[in-house]
C-alpha atoms as a PDB file:
ATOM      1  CA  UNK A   1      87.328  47.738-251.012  1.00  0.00           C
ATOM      2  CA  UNK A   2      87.163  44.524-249.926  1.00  0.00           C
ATOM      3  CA  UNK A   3      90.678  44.232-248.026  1.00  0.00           C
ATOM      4  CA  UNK A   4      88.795  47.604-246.072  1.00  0.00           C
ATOM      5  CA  UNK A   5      85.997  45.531-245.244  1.00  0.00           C
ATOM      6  CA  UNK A   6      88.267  42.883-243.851  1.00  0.00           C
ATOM      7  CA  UNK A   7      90.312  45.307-241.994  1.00  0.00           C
ATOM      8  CA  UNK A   8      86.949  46.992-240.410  1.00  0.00           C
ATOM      9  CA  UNK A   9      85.688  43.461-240.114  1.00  0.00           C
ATOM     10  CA  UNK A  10      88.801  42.526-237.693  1.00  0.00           C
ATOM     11  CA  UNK A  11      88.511  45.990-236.091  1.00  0.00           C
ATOM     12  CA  UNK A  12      85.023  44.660-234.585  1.00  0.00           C
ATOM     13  CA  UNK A  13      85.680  41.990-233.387  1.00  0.00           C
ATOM     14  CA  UNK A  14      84.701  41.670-229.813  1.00  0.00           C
ATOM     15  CA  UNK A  15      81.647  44.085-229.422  1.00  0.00           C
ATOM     16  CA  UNK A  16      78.490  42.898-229.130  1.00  0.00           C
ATOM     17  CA  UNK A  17      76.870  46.391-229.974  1.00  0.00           C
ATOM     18  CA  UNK A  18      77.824  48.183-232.738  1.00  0.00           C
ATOM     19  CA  UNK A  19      76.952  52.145-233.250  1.00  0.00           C
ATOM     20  CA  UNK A  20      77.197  53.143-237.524  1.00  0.00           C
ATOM     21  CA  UNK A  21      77.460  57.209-238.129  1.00  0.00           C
ATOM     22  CA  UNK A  22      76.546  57.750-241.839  1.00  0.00           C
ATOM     23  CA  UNK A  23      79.550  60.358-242.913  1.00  0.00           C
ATOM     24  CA  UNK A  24      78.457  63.567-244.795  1.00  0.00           C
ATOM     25  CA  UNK A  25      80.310  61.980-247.807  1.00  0.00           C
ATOM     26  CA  UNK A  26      78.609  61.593-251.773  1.00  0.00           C
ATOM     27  CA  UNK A  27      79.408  57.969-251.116  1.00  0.00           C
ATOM     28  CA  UNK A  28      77.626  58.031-247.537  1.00  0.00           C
ATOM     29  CA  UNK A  29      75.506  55.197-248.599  1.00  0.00           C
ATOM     30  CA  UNK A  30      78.207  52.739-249.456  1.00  0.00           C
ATOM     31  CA  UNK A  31      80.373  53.554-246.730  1.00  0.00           C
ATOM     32  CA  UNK A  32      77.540  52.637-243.983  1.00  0.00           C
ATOM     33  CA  UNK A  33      76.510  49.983-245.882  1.00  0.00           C
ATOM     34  CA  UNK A  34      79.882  48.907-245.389  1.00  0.00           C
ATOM     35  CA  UNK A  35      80.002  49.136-241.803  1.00  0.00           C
ATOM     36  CA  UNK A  36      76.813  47.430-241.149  1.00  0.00           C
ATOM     37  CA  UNK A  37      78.373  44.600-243.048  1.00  0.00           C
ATOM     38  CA  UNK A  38      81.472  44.716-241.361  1.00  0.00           C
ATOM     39  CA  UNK A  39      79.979  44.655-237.953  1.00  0.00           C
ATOM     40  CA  UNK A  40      77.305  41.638-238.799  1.00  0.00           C
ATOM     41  CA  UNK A  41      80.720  40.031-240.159  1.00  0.00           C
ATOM     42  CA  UNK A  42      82.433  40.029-236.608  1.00  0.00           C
ATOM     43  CA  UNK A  43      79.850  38.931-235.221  1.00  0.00           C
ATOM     44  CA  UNK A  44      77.803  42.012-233.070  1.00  0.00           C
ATOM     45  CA  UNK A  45      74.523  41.209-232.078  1.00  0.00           C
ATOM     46  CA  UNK A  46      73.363  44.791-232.440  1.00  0.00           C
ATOM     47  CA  UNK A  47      73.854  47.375-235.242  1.00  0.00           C
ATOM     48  CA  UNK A  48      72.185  50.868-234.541  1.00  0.00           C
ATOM     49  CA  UNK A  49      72.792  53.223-238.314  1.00  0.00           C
ATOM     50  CA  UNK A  50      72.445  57.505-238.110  1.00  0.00           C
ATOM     51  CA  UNK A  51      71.973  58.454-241.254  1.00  0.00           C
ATOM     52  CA  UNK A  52      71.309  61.837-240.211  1.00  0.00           C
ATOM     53  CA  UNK A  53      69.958  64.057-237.203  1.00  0.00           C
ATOM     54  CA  UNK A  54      69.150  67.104-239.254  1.00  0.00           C
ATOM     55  CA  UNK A  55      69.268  69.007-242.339  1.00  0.00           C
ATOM     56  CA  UNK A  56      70.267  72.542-241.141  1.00  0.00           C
ATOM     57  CA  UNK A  57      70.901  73.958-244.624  1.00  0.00           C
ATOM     58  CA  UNK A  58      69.909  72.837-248.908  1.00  0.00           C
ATOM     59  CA  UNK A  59      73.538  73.656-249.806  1.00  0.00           C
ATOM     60  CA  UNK A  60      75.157  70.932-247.450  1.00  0.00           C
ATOM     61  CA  UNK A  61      76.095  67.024-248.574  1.00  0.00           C
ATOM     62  CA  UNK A  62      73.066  66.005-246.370  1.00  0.00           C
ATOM     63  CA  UNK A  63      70.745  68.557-247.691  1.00  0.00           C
ATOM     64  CA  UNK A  64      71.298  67.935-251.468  1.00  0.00           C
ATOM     65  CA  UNK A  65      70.757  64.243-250.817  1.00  0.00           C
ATOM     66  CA  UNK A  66      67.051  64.597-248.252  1.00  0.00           C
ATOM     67  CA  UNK A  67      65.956  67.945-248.559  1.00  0.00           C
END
């Protein structure tokens, strides 16, 4: 995990402003987490997270985890 973070870390490098999509994954939480680290690491100055827009249905990843 951490040779990922490096590798997104590097990846990052450069923008000031960086936009974090929470994936409709079980590990969702990590994985943003992740990214909001990785971005603060290369140094952006702004870090916007989605963690989602909607719920459209109970049976779906997101819907499981909010509904």
């Amino acid at each position: 995990m951490a040779s990922d973070l490096n590798t997104l870390t590097q990846q990052l490098k450069g923008y000031d402003s960086i936009y974090v999509i929470a994936p409709g994954h079980i590990d969702r939480t990590n994985l943003a987490l992740n990214g909001v680290k990785a971005a603060k690491a290369a140094g952006a100055k702004f870090v916007l997270v989605l963690s989602v827009s909607c719920i459209p249905e109970t049976e779906s990843v997101f819907g499981k985890q909010f509904i």
